[in-house]
C-alpha atoms as a PDB file:
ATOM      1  CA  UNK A   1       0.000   0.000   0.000  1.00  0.00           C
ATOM      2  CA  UNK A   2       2.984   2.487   0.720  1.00  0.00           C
ATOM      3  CA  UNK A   3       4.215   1.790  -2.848  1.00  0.00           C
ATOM      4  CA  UNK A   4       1.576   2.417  -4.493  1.00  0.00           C
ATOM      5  CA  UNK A   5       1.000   5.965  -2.692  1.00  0.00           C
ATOM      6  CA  UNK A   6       4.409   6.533  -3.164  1.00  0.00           C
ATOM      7  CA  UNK A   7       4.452   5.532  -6.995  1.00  0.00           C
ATOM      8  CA  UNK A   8       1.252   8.035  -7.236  1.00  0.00           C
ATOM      9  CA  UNK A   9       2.815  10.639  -5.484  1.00  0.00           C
ATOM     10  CA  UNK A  10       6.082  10.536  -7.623  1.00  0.00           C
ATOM     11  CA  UNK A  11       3.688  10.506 -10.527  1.00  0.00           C
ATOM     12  CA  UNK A  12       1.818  12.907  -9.591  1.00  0.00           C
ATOM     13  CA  UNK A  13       4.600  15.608  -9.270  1.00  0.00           C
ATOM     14  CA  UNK A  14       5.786  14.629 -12.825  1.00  0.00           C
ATOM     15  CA  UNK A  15       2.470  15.419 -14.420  1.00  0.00           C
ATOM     16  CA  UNK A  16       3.191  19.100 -12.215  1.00  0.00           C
ATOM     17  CA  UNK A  17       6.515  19.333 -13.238  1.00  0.00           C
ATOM     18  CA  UNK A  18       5.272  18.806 -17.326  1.00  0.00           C
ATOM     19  CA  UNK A  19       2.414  21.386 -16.823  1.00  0.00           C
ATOM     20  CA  UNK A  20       4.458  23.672 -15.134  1.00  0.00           C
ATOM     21  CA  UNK A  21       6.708  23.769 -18.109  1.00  0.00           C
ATOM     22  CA  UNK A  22       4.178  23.672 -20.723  1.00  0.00           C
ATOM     23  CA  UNK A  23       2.621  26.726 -19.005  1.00  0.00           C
ATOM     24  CA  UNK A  24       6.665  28.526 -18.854  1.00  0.00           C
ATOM     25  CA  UNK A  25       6.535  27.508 -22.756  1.00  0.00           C
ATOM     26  CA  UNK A  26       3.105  28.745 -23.153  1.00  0.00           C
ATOM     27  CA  UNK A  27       3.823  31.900 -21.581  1.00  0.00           C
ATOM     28  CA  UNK A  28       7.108  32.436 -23.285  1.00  0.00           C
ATOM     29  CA  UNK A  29       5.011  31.998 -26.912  1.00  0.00           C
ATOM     30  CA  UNK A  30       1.943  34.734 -25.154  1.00  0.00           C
ATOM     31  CA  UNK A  31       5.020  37.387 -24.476  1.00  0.00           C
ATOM     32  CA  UNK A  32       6.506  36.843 -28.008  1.00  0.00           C
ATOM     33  CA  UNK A  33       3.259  37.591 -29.311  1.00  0.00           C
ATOM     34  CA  UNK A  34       2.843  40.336 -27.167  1.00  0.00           C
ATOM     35  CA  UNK A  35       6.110  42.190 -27.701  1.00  0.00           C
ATOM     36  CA  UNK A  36       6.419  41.395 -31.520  1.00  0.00           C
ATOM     37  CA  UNK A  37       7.753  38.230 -33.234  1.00  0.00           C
ATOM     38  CA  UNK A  38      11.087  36.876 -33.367  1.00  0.00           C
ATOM     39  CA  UNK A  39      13.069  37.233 -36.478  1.00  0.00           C
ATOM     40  CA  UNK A  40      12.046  35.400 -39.557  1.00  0.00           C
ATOM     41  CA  UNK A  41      14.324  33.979 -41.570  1.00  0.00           C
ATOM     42  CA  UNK A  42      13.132  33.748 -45.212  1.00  0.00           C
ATOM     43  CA  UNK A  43      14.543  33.446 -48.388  1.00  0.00           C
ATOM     44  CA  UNK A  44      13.784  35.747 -50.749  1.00  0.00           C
ATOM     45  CA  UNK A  45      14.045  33.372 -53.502  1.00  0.00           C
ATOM     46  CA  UNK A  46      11.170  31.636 -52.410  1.00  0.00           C
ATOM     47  CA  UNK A  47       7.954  31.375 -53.654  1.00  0.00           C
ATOM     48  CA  UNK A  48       6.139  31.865 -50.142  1.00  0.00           C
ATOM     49  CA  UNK A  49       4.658  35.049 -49.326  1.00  0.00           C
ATOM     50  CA  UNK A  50       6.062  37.600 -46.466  1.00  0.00           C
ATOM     51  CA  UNK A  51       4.258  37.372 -43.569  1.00  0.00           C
ATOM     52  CA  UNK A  52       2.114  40.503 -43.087  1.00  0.00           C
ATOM     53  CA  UNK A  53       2.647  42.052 -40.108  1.00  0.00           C
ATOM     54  CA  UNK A  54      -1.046  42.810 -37.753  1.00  0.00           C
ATOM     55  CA  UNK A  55      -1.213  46.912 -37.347  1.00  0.00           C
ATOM     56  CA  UNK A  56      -0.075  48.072 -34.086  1.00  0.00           C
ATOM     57  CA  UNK A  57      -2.325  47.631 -31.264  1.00  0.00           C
ATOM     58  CA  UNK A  58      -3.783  50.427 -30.295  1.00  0.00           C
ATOM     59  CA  UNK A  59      -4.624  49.920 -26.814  1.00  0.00           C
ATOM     60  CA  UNK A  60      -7.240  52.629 -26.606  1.00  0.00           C
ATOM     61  CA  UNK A  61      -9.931  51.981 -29.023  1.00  0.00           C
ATOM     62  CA  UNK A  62      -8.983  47.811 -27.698  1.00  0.00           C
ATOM     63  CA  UNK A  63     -10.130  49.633 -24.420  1.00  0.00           C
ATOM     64  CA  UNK A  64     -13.406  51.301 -25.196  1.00  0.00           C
ATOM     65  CA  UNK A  65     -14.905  48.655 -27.853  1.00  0.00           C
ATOM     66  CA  UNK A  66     -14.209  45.802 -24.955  1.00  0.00           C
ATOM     67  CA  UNK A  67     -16.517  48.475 -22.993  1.00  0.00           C
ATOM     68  CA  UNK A  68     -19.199  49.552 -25.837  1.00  0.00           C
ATOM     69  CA  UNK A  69     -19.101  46.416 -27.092  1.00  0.00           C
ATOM     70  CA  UNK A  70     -18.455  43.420 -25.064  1.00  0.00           C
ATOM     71  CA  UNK A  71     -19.059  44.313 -21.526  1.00  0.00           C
ATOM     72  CA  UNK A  72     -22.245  47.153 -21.842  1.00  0.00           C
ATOM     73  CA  UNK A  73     -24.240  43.834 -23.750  1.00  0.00           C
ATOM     74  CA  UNK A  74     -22.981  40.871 -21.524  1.00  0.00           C
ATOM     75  CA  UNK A  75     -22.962  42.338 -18.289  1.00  0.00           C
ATOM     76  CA  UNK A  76     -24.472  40.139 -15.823  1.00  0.00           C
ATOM     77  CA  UNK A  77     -23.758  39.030 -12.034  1.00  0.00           C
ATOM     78  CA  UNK A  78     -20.631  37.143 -11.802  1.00  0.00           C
ATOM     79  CA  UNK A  79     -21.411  34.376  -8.726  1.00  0.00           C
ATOM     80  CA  UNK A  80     -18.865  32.177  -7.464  1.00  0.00           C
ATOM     81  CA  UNK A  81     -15.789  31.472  -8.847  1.00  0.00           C
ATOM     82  CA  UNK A  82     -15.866  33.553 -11.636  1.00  0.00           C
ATOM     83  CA  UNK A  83     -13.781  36.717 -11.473  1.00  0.00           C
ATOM     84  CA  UNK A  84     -13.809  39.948 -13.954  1.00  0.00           C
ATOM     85  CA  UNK A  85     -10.834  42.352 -13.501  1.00  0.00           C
ATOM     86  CA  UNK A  86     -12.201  45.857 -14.326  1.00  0.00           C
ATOM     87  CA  UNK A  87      -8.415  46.692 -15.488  1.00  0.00           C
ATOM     88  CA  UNK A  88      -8.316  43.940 -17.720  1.00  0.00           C
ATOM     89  CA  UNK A  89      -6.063  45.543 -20.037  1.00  0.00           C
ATOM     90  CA  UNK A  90      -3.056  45.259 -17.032  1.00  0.00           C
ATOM     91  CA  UNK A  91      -3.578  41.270 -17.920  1.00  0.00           C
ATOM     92  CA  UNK A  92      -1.395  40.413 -21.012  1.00  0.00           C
ATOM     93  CA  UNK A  93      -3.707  36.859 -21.781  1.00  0.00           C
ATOM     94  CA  UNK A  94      -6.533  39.193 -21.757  1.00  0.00           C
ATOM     95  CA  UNK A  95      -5.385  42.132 -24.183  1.00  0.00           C
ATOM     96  CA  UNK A  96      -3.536  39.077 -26.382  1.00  0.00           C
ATOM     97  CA  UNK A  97      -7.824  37.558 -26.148  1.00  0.00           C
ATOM     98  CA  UNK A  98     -10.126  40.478 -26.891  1.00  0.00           C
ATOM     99  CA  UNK A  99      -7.555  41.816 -29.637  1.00  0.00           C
ATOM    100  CA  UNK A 100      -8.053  38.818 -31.197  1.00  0.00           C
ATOM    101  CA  UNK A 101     -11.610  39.224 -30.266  1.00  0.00           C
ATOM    102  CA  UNK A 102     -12.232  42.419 -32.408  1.00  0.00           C
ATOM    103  CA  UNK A 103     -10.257  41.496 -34.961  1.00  0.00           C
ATOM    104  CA  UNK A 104     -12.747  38.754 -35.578  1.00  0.00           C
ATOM    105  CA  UNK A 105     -15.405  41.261 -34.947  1.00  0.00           C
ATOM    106  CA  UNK A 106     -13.988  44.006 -37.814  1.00  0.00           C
ATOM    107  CA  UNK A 107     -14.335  40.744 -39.962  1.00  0.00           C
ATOM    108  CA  UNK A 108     -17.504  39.357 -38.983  1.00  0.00           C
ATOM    109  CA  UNK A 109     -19.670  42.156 -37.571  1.00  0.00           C
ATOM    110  CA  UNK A 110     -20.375  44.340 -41.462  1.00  0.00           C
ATOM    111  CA  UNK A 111     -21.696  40.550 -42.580  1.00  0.00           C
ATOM    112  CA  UNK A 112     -25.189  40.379 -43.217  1.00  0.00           C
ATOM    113  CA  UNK A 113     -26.939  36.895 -42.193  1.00  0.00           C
ATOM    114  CA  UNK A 114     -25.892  34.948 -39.344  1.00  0.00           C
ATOM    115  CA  UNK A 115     -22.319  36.715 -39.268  1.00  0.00           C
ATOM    116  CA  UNK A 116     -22.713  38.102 -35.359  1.00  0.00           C
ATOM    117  CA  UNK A 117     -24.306  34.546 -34.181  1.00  0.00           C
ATOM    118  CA  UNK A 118     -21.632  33.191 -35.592  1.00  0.00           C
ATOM    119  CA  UNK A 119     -19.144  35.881 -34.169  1.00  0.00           C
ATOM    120  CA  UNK A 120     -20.693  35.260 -30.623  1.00  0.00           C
ATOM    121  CA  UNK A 121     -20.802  31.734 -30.887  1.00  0.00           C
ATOM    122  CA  UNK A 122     -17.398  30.918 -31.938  1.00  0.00           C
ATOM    123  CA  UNK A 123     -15.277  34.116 -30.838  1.00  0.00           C
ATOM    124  CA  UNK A 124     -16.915  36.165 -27.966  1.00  0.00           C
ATOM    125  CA  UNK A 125     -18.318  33.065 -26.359  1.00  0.00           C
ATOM    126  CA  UNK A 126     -15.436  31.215 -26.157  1.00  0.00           C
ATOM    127  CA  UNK A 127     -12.970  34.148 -24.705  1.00  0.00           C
ATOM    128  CA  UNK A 128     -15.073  35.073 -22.021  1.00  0.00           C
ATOM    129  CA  UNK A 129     -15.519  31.497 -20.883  1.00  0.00           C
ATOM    130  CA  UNK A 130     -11.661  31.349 -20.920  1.00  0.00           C
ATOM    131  CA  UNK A 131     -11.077  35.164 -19.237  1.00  0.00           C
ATOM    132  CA  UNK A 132     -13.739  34.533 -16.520  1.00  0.00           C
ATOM    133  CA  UNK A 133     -13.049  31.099 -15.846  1.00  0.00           C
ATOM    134  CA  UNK A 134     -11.697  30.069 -12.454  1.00  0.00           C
ATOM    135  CA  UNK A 135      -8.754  29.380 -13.399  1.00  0.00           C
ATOM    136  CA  UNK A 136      -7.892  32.393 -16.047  1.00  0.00           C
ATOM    137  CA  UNK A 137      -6.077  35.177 -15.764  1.00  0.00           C
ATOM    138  CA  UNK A 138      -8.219  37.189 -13.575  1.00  0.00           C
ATOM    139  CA  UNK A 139      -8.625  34.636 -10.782  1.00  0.00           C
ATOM    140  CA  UNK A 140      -5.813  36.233  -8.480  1.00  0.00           C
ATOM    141  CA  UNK A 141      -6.295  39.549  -9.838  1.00  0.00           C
ATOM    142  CA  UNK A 142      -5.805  42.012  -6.727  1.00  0.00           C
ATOM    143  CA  UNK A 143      -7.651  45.090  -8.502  1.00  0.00           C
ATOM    144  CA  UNK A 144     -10.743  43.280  -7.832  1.00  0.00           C
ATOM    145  CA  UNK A 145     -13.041  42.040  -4.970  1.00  0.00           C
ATOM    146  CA  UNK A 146     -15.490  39.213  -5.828  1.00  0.00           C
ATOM    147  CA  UNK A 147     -18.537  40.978  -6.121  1.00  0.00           C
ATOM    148  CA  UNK A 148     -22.144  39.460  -5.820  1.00  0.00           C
ATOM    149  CA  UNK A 149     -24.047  41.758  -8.053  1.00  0.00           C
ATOM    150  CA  UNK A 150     -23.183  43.627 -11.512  1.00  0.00           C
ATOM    151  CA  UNK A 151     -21.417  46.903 -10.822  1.00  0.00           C
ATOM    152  CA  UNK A 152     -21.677  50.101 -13.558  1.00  0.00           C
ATOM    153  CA  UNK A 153     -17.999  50.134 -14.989  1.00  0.00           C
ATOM    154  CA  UNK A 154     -15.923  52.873 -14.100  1.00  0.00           C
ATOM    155  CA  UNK A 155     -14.937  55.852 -16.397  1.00  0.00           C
ATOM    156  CA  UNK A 156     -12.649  54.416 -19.068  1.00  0.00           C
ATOM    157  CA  UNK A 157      -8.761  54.612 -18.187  1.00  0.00           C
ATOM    158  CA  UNK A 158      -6.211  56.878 -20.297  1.00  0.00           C
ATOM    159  CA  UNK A 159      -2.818  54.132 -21.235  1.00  0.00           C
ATOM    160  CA  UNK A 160       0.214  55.733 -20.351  1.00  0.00           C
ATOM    161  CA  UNK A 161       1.931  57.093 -22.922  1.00  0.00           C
ATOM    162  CA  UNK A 162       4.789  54.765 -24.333  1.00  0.00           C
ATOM    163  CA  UNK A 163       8.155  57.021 -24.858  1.00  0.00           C
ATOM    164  CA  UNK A 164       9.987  56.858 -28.372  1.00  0.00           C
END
Protein backbone atom coordinates (compact mmCIF):
# COMPACT_ATOMS: atom_id res chain seq x y z
CA UNK A 1 0.00 0.00 0.00
CA UNK A 2 2.98 2.49 0.72
CA UNK A 3 4.21 1.79 -2.85
CA UNK A 4 1.58 2.42 -4.49
CA UNK A 5 1.00 5.97 -2.69
CA UNK A 6 4.41 6.53 -3.16
CA UNK A 7 4.45 5.53 -6.99
CA UNK A 8 1.25 8.04 -7.24
CA UNK A 9 2.81 10.64 -5.48
CA UNK A 10 6.08 10.54 -7.62
CA UNK A 11 3.69 10.51 -10.53
CA UNK A 12 1.82 12.91 -9.59
CA UNK A 13 4.60 15.61 -9.27
CA UNK A 14 5.79 14.63 -12.82
CA UNK A 15 2.47 15.42 -14.42
CA UNK A 16 3.19 19.10 -12.22
CA UNK A 17 6.52 19.33 -13.24
CA UNK A 18 5.27 18.81 -17.33
CA UNK A 19 2.41 21.39 -16.82
CA UNK A 20 4.46 23.67 -15.13
CA UNK A 21 6.71 23.77 -18.11
CA UNK A 22 4.18 23.67 -20.72
CA UNK A 23 2.62 26.73 -19.01
CA UNK A 24 6.66 28.53 -18.85
CA UNK A 25 6.53 27.51 -22.76
CA UNK A 26 3.11 28.74 -23.15
CA UNK A 27 3.82 31.90 -21.58
CA UNK A 28 7.11 32.44 -23.28
CA UNK A 29 5.01 32.00 -26.91
CA UNK A 30 1.94 34.73 -25.15
CA UNK A 31 5.02 37.39 -24.48
CA UNK A 32 6.51 36.84 -28.01
CA UNK A 33 3.26 37.59 -29.31
CA UNK A 34 2.84 40.34 -27.17
CA UNK A 35 6.11 42.19 -27.70
CA UNK A 36 6.42 41.40 -31.52
CA UNK A 37 7.75 38.23 -33.23
CA UNK A 38 11.09 36.88 -33.37
CA UNK A 39 13.07 37.23 -36.48
CA UNK A 40 12.05 35.40 -39.56
CA UNK A 41 14.32 33.98 -41.57
CA UNK A 42 13.13 33.75 -45.21
CA UNK A 43 14.54 33.45 -48.39
CA UNK A 44 13.78 35.75 -50.75
CA UNK A 45 14.04 33.37 -53.50
CA UNK A 46 11.17 31.64 -52.41
CA UNK A 47 7.95 31.37 -53.65
CA UNK A 48 6.14 31.87 -50.14
CA UNK A 49 4.66 35.05 -49.33
CA UNK A 50 6.06 37.60 -46.47
CA UNK A 51 4.26 37.37 -43.57
CA UNK A 52 2.11 40.50 -43.09
CA UNK A 53 2.65 42.05 -40.11
CA UNK A 54 -1.05 42.81 -37.75
CA UNK A 55 -1.21 46.91 -37.35
CA UNK A 56 -0.08 48.07 -34.09
CA UNK A 57 -2.33 47.63 -31.26
CA UNK A 58 -3.78 50.43 -30.29
CA UNK A 59 -4.62 49.92 -26.81
CA UNK A 60 -7.24 52.63 -26.61
CA UNK A 61 -9.93 51.98 -29.02
CA UNK A 62 -8.98 47.81 -27.70
CA UNK A 63 -10.13 49.63 -24.42
CA UNK A 64 -13.41 51.30 -25.20
CA UNK A 65 -14.90 48.66 -27.85
CA UNK A 66 -14.21 45.80 -24.96
CA UNK A 67 -16.52 48.48 -22.99
CA UNK A 68 -19.20 49.55 -25.84
CA UNK A 69 -19.10 46.42 -27.09
CA UNK A 70 -18.46 43.42 -25.06
CA UNK A 71 -19.06 44.31 -21.53
CA UNK A 72 -22.24 47.15 -21.84
CA UNK A 73 -24.24 43.83 -23.75
CA UNK A 74 -22.98 40.87 -21.52
CA UNK A 75 -22.96 42.34 -18.29
CA UNK A 76 -24.47 40.14 -15.82
CA UNK A 77 -23.76 39.03 -12.03
CA UNK A 78 -20.63 37.14 -11.80
CA UNK A 79 -21.41 34.38 -8.73
CA UNK A 80 -18.87 32.18 -7.46
CA UNK A 81 -15.79 31.47 -8.85
CA UNK A 82 -15.87 33.55 -11.64
CA UNK A 83 -13.78 36.72 -11.47
CA UNK A 84 -13.81 39.95 -13.95
CA UNK A 85 -10.83 42.35 -13.50
CA UNK A 86 -12.20 45.86 -14.33
CA UNK A 87 -8.41 46.69 -15.49
CA UNK A 88 -8.32 43.94 -17.72
CA UNK A 89 -6.06 45.54 -20.04
CA UNK A 90 -3.06 45.26 -17.03
CA UNK A 91 -3.58 41.27 -17.92
CA UNK A 92 -1.39 40.41 -21.01
CA UNK A 93 -3.71 36.86 -21.78
CA UNK A 94 -6.53 39.19 -21.76
CA UNK A 95 -5.38 42.13 -24.18
CA UNK A 96 -3.54 39.08 -26.38
CA UNK A 97 -7.82 37.56 -26.15
CA UNK A 98 -10.13 40.48 -26.89
CA UNK A 99 -7.55 41.82 -29.64
CA UNK A 100 -8.05 38.82 -31.20
CA UNK A 101 -11.61 39.22 -30.27
CA UNK A 102 -12.23 42.42 -32.41
CA UNK A 103 -10.26 41.50 -34.96
CA UNK A 104 -12.75 38.75 -35.58
CA UNK A 105 -15.41 41.26 -34.95
CA UNK A 106 -13.99 44.01 -37.81
CA UNK A 107 -14.33 40.74 -39.96
CA UNK A 108 -17.50 39.36 -38.98
CA UNK A 109 -19.67 42.16 -37.57
CA UNK A 110 -20.38 44.34 -41.46
CA UNK A 111 -21.70 40.55 -42.58
CA UNK A 112 -25.19 40.38 -43.22
CA UNK A 113 -26.94 36.90 -42.19
CA UNK A 114 -25.89 34.95 -39.34
CA UNK A 115 -22.32 36.71 -39.27
CA UNK A 116 -22.71 38.10 -35.36
CA UNK A 117 -24.31 34.55 -34.18
CA UNK A 118 -21.63 33.19 -35.59
CA UNK A 119 -19.14 35.88 -34.17
CA UNK A 120 -20.69 35.26 -30.62
CA UNK A 121 -20.80 31.73 -30.89
CA UNK A 122 -17.40 30.92 -31.94
CA UNK A 123 -15.28 34.12 -30.84
CA UNK A 124 -16.92 36.17 -27.97
CA UNK A 125 -18.32 33.07 -26.36
CA UNK A 126 -15.44 31.21 -26.16
CA UNK A 127 -12.97 34.15 -24.70
CA UNK A 128 -15.07 35.07 -22.02
CA UNK A 129 -15.52 31.50 -20.88
CA UNK A 130 -11.66 31.35 -20.92
CA UNK A 131 -11.08 35.16 -19.24
CA UNK A 132 -13.74 34.53 -16.52
CA UNK A 133 -13.05 31.10 -15.85
CA UNK A 134 -11.70 30.07 -12.45
CA UNK A 135 -8.75 29.38 -13.40
CA UNK A 136 -7.89 32.39 -16.05
CA UNK A 137 -6.08 35.18 -15.76
CA UNK A 138 -8.22 37.19 -13.58
CA UNK A 139 -8.63 34.64 -10.78
CA UNK A 140 -5.81 36.23 -8.48
CA UNK A 141 -6.29 39.55 -9.84
CA UNK A 142 -5.81 42.01 -6.73
CA UNK A 143 -7.65 45.09 -8.50
CA UNK A 144 -10.74 43.28 -7.83
CA UNK A 145 -13.04 42.04 -4.97
CA UNK A 146 -15.49 39.21 -5.83
CA UNK A 147 -18.54 40.98 -6.12
CA UNK A 148 -22.14 39.46 -5.82
CA UNK A 149 -24.05 41.76 -8.05
CA UNK A 150 -23.18 43.63 -11.51
CA UNK A 151 -21.42 46.90 -10.82
CA UNK A 152 -21.68 50.10 -13.56
CA UNK A 153 -18.00 50.13 -14.99
CA UNK A 154 -15.92 52.87 -14.10
CA UNK A 155 -14.94 55.85 -16.40
CA UNK A 156 -12.65 54.42 -19.07
CA UNK A 157 -8.76 54.61 -18.19
CA UNK A 158 -6.21 56.88 -20.30
CA UNK A 159 -2.82 54.13 -21.24
CA UNK A 160 0.21 55.73 -20.35
CA UNK A 161 1.93 57.09 -22.92
CA UNK A 162 4.79 54.76 -24.33
CA UNK A 163 8.16 57.02 -24.86
CA UNK A 164 9.99 56.86 -28.37
Amino acid sequence: MTDDITRTLAELAARVTALESWRAHQTDLLDDLLNGHPGLDIDPDDDVAAPVDPPPLDGEALIEWVHDTVAAVTARPLRGEYAWCPRWWEHPEAVFRFEALHRAWTELAPEPGVAMSLWIRDHLDPCLRELLHPSGPFTDCAHHERQPAHTVHRPLPTLPTQGP
